[in-house]
PDB file of N, CA and C in Angstrom:
ATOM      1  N   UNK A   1       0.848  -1.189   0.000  1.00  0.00           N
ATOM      2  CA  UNK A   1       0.000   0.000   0.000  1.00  0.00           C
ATOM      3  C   UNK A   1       0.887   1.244   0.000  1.00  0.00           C
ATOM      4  N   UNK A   2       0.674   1.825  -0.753  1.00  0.00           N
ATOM      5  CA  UNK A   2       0.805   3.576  -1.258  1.00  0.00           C
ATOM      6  C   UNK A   2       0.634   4.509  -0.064  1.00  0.00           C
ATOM      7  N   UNK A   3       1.133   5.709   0.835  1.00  0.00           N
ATOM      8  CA  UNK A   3       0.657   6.744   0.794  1.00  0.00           C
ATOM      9  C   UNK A   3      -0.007   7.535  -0.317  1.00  0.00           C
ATOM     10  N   UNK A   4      -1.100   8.699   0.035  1.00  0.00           N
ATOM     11  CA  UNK A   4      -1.386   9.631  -1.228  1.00  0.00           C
ATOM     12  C   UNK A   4      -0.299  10.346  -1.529  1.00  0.00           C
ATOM     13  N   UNK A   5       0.425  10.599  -0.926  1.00  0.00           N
ATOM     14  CA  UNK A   5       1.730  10.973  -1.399  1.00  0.00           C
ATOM     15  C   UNK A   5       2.518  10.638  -1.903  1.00  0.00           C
ATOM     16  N   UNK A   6       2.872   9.636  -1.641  1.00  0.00           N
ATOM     17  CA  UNK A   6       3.755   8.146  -2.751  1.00  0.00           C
ATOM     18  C   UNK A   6       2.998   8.296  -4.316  1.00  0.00           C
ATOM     19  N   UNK A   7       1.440   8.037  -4.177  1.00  0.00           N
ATOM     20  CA  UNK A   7       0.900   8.124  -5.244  1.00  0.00           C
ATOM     21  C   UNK A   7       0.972   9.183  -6.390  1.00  0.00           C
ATOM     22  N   UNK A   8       1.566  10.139  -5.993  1.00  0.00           N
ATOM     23  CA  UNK A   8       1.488  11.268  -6.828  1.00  0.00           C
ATOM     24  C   UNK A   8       2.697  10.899  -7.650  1.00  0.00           C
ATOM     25  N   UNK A   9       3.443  10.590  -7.391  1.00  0.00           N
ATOM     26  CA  UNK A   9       5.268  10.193  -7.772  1.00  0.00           C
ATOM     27  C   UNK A   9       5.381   8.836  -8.401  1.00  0.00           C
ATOM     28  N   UNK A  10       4.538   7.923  -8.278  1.00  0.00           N
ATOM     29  CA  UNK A  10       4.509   6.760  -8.785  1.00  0.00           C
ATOM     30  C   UNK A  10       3.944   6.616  -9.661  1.00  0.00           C
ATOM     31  N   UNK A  11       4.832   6.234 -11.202  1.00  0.00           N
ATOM     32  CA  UNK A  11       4.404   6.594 -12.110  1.00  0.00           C
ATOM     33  C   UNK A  11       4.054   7.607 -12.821  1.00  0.00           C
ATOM     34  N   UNK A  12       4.667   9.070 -12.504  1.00  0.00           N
ATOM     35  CA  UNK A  12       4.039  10.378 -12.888  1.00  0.00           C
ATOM     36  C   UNK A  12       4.851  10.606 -14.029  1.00  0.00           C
ATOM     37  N   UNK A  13       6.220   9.498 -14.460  1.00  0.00           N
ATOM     38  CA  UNK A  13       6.723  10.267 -15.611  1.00  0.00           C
ATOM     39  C   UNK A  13       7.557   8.697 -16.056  1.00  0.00           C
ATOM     40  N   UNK A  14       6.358   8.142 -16.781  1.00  0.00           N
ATOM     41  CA  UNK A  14       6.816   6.342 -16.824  1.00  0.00           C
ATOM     42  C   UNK A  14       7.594   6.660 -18.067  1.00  0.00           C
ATOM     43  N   UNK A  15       7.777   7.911 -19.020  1.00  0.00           N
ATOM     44  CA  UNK A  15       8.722   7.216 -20.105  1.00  0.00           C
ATOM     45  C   UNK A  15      10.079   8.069 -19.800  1.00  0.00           C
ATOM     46  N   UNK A  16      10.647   8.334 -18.374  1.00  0.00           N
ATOM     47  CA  UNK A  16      11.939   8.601 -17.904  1.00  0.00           C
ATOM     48  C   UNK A  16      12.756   7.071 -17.341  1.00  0.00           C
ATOM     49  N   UNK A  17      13.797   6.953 -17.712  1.00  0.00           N
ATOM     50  CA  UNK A  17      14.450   5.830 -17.482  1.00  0.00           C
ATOM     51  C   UNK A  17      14.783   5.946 -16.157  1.00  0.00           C
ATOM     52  N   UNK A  18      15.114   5.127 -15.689  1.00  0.00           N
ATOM     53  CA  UNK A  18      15.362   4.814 -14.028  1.00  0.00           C
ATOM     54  C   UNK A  18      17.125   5.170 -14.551  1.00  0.00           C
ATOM     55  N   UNK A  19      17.641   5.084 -15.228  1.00  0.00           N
ATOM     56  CA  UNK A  19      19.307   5.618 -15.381  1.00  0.00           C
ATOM     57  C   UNK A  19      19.360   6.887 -15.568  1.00  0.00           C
ATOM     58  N   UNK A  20      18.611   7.634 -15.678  1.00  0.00           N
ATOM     59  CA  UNK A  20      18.574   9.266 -16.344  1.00  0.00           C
ATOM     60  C   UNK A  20      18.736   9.907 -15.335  1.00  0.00           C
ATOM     61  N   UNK A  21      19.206  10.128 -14.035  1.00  0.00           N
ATOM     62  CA  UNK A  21      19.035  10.388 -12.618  1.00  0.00           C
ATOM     63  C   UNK A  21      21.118  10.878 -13.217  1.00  0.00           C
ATOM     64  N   UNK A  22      21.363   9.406 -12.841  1.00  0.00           N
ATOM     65  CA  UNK A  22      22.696   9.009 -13.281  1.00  0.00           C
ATOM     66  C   UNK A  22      23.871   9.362 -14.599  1.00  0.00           C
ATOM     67  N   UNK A  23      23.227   9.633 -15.261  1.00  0.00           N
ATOM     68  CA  UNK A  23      23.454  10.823 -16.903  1.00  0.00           C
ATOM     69  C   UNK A  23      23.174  11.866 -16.542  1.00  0.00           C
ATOM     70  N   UNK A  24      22.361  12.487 -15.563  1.00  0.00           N
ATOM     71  CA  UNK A  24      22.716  13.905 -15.373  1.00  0.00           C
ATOM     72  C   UNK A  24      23.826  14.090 -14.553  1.00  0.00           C
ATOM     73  N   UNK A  25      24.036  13.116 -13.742  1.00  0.00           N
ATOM     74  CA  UNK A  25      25.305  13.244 -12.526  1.00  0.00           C
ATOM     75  C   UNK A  25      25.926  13.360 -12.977  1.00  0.00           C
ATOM     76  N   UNK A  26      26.688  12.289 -13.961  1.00  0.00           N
ATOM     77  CA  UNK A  26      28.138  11.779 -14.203  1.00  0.00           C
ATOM     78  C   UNK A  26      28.521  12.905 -15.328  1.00  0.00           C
ATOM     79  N   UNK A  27      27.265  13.857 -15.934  1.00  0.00           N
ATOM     80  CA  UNK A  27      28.074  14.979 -16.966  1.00  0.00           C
ATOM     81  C   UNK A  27      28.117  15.846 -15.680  1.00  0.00           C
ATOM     82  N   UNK A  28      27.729  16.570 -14.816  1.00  0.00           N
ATOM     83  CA  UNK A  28      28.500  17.402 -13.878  1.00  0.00           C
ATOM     84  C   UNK A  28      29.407  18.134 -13.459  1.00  0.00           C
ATOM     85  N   UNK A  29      30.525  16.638 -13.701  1.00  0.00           N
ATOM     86  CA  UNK A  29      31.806  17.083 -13.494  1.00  0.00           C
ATOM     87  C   UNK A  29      32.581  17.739 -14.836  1.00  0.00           C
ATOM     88  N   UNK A  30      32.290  17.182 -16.041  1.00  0.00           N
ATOM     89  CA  UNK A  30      32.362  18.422 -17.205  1.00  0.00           C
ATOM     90  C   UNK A  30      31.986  19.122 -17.652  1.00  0.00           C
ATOM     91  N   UNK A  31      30.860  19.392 -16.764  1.00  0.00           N
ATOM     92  CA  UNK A  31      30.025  20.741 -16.663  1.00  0.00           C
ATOM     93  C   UNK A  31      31.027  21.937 -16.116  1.00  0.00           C
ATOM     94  N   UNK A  32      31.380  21.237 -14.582  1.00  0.00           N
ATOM     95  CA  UNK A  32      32.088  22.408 -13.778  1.00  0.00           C
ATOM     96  C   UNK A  32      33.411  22.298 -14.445  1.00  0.00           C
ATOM     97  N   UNK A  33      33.873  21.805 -15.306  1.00  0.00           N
ATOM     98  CA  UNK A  33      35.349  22.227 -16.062  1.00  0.00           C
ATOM     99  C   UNK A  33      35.364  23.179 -17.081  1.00  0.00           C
ATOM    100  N   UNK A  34      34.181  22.883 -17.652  1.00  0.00           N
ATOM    101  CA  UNK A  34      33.456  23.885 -18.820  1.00  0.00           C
ATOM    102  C   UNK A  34      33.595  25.527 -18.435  1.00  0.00           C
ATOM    103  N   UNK A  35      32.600  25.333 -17.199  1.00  0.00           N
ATOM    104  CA  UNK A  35      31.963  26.833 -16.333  1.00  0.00           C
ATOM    105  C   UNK A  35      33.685  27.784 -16.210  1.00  0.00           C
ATOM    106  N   UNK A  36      34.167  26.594 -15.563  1.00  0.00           N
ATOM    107  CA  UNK A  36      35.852  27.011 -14.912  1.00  0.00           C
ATOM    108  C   UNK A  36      36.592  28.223 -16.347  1.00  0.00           C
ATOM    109  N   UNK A  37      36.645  27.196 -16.968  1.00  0.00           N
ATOM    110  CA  UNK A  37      37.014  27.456 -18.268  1.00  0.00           C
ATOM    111  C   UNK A  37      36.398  28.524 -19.307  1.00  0.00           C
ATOM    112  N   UNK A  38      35.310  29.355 -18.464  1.00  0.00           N
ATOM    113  CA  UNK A  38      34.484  30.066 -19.292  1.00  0.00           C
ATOM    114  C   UNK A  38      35.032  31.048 -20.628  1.00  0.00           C
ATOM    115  N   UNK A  39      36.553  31.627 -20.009  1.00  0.00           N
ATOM    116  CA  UNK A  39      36.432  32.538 -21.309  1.00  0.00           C
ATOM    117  C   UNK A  39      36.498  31.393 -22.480  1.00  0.00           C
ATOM    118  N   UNK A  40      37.149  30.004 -22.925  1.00  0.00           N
ATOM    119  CA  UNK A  40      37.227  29.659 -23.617  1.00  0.00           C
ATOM    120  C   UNK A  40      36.522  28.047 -23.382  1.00  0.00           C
ATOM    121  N   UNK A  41      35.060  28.162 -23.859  1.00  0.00           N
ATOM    122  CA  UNK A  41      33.693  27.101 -23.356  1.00  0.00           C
ATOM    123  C   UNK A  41      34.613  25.864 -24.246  1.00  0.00           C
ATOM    124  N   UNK A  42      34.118  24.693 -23.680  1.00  0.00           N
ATOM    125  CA  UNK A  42      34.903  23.837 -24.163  1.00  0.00           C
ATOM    126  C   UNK A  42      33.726  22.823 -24.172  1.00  0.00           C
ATOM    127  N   UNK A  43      33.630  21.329 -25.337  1.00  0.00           N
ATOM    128  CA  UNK A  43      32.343  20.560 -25.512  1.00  0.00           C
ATOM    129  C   UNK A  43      32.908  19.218 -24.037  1.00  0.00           C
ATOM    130  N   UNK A  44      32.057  19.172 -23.438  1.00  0.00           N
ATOM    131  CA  UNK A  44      32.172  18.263 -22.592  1.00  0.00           C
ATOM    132  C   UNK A  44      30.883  17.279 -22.494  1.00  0.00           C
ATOM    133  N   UNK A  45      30.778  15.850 -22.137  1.00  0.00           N
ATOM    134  CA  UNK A  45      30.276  14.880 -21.972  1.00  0.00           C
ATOM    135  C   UNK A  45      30.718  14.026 -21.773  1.00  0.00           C
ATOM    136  N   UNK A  46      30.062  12.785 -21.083  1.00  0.00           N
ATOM    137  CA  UNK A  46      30.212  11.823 -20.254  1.00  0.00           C
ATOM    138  C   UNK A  46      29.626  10.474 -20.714  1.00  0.00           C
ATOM    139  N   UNK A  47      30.785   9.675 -20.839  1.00  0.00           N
ATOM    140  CA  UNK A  47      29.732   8.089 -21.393  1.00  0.00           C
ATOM    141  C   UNK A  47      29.819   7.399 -20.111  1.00  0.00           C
ATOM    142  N   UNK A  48      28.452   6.295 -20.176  1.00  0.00           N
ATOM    143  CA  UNK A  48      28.438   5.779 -18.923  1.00  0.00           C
ATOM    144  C   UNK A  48      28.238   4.389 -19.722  1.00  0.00           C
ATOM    145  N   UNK A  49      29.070   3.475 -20.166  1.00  0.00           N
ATOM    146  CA  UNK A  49      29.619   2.309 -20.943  1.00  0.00           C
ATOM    147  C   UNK A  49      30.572   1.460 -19.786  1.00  0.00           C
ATOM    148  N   UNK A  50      30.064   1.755 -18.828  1.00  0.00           N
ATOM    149  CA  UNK A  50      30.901   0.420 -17.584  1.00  0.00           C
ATOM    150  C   UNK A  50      32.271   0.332 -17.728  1.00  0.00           C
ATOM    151  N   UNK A  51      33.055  -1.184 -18.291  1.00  0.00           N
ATOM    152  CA  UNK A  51      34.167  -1.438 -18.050  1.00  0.00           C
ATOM    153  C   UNK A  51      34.736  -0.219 -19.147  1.00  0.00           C
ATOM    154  N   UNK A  52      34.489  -0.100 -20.312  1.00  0.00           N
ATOM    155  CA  UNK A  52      35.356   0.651 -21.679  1.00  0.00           C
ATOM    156  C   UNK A  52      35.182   2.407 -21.281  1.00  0.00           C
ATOM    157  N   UNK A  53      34.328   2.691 -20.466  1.00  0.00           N
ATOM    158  CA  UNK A  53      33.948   4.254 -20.529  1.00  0.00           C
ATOM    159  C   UNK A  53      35.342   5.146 -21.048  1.00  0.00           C
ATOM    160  N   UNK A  54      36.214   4.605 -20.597  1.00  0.00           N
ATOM    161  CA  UNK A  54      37.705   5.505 -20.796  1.00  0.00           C
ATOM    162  C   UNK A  54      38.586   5.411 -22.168  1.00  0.00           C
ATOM    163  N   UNK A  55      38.105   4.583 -22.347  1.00  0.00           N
ATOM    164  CA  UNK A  55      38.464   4.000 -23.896  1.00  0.00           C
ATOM    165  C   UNK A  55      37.606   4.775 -24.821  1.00  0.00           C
ATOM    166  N   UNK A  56      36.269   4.677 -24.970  1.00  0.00           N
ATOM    167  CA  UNK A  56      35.745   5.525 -25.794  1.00  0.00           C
ATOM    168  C   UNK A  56      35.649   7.147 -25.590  1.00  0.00           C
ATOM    169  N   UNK A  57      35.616   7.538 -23.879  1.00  0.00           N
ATOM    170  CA  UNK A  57      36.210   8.666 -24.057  1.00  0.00           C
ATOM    171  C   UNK A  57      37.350   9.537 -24.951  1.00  0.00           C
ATOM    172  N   UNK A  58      38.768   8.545 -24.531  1.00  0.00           N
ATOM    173  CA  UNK A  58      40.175   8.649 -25.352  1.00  0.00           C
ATOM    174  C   UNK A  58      40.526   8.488 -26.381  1.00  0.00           C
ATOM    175  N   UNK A  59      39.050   7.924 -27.186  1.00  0.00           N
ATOM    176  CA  UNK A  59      39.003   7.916 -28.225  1.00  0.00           C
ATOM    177  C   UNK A  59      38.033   9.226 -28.894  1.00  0.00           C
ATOM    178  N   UNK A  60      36.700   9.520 -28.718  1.00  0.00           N
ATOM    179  CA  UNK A  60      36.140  10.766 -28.816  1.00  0.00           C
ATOM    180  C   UNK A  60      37.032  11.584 -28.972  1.00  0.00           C
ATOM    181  N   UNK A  61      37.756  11.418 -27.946  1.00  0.00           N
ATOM    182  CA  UNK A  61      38.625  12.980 -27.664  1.00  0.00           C
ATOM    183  C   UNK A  61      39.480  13.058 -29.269  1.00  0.00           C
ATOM    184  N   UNK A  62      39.824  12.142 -29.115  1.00  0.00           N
ATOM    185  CA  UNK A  62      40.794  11.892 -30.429  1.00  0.00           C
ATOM    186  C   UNK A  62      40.604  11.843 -31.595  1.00  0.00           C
ATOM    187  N   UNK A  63      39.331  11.835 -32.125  1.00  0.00           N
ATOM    188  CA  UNK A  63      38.671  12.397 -32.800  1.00  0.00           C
ATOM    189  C   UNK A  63      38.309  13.753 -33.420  1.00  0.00           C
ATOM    190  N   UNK A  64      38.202  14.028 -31.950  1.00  0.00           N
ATOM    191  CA  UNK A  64      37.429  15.473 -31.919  1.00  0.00           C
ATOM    192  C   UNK A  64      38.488  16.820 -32.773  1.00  0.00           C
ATOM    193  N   UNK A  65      39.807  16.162 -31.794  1.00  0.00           N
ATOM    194  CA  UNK A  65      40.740  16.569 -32.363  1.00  0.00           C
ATOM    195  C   UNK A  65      41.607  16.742 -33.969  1.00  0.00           C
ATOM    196  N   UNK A  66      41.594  15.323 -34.454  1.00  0.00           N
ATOM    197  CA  UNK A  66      41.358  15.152 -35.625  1.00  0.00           C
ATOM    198  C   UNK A  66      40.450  15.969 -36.682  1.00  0.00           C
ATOM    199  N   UNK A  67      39.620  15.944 -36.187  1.00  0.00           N
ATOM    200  CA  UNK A  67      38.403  16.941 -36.703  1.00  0.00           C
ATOM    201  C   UNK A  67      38.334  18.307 -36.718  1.00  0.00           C
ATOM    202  N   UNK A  68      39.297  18.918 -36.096  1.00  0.00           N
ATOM    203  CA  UNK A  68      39.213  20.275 -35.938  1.00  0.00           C
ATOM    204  C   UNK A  68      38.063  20.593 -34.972  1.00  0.00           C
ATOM    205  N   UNK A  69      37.685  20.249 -34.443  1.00  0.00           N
ATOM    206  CA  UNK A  69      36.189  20.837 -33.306  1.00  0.00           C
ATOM    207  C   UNK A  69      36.881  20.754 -31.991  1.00  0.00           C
ATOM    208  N   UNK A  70      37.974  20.421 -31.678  1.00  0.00           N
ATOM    209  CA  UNK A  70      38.944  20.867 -30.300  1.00  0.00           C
ATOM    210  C   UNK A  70      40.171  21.284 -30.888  1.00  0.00           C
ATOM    211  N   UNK A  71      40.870  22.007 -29.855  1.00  0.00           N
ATOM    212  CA  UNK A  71      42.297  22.135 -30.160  1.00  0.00           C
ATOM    213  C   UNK A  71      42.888  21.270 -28.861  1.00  0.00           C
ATOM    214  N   UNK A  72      42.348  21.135 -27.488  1.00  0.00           N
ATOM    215  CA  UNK A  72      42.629  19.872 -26.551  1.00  0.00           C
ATOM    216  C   UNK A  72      41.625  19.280 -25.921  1.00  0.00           C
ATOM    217  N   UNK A  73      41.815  18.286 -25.316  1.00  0.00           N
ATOM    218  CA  UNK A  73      41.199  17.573 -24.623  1.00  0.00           C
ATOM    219  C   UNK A  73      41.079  17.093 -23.391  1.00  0.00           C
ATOM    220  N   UNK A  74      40.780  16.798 -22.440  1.00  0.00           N
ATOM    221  CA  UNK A  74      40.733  16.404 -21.258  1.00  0.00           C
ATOM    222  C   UNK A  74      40.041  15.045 -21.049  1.00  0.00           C
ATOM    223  N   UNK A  75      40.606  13.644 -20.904  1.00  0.00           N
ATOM    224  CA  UNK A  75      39.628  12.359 -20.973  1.00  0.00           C
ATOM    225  C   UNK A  75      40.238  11.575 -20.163  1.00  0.00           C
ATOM    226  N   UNK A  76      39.476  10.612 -20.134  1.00  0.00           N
ATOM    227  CA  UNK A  76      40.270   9.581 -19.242  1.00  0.00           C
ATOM    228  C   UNK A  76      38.749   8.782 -17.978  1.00  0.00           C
ATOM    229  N   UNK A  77      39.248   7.814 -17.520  1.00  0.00           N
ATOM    230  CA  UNK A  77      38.274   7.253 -16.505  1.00  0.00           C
ATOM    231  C   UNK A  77      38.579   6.702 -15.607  1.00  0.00           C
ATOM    232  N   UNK A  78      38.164   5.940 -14.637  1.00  0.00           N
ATOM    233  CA  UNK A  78      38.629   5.530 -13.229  1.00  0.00           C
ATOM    234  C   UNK A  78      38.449   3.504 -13.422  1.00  0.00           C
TER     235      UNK A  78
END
């Protein structure tokens, strides 16, 4: 059994993923590198890919670069 209060929240937004909580977190921290960095805004994002996350980061990055759409990068994972 529900409180009416529970009830209001349960289910009020069924096509948000239960991970989307977690994708706003984990960009955050290249959010506040971004902000830091303001005179010169820089593209930041965050993959959340488990064991490889750092790999496809270091690779993005490397890309990006390639591409002309950075001049550096900042990547890497734990």
């Amino acid at each position: 059994m529900h409180t009416k209060e529970e009830d209001k929240y349960i289910g009020a937004a069924p096509d948000t993923s239960q991970f989307h909580f977690w994708c706003i977190l984990s960009t955050s921290q290249g959010g506040q590198v971004s902000r830091y960095l303001e005179e010169n805004p820089c593209p930041h994002y965050a993959s959340i890919t488990t064991c490889a996350t750092s790999a496809h980061l270091i690779g993005d990055a490397e890309r990006m670069i390639q591409f002309g759409d950075s001049d550096a990068m900042v990547a890497g994972g734990t």
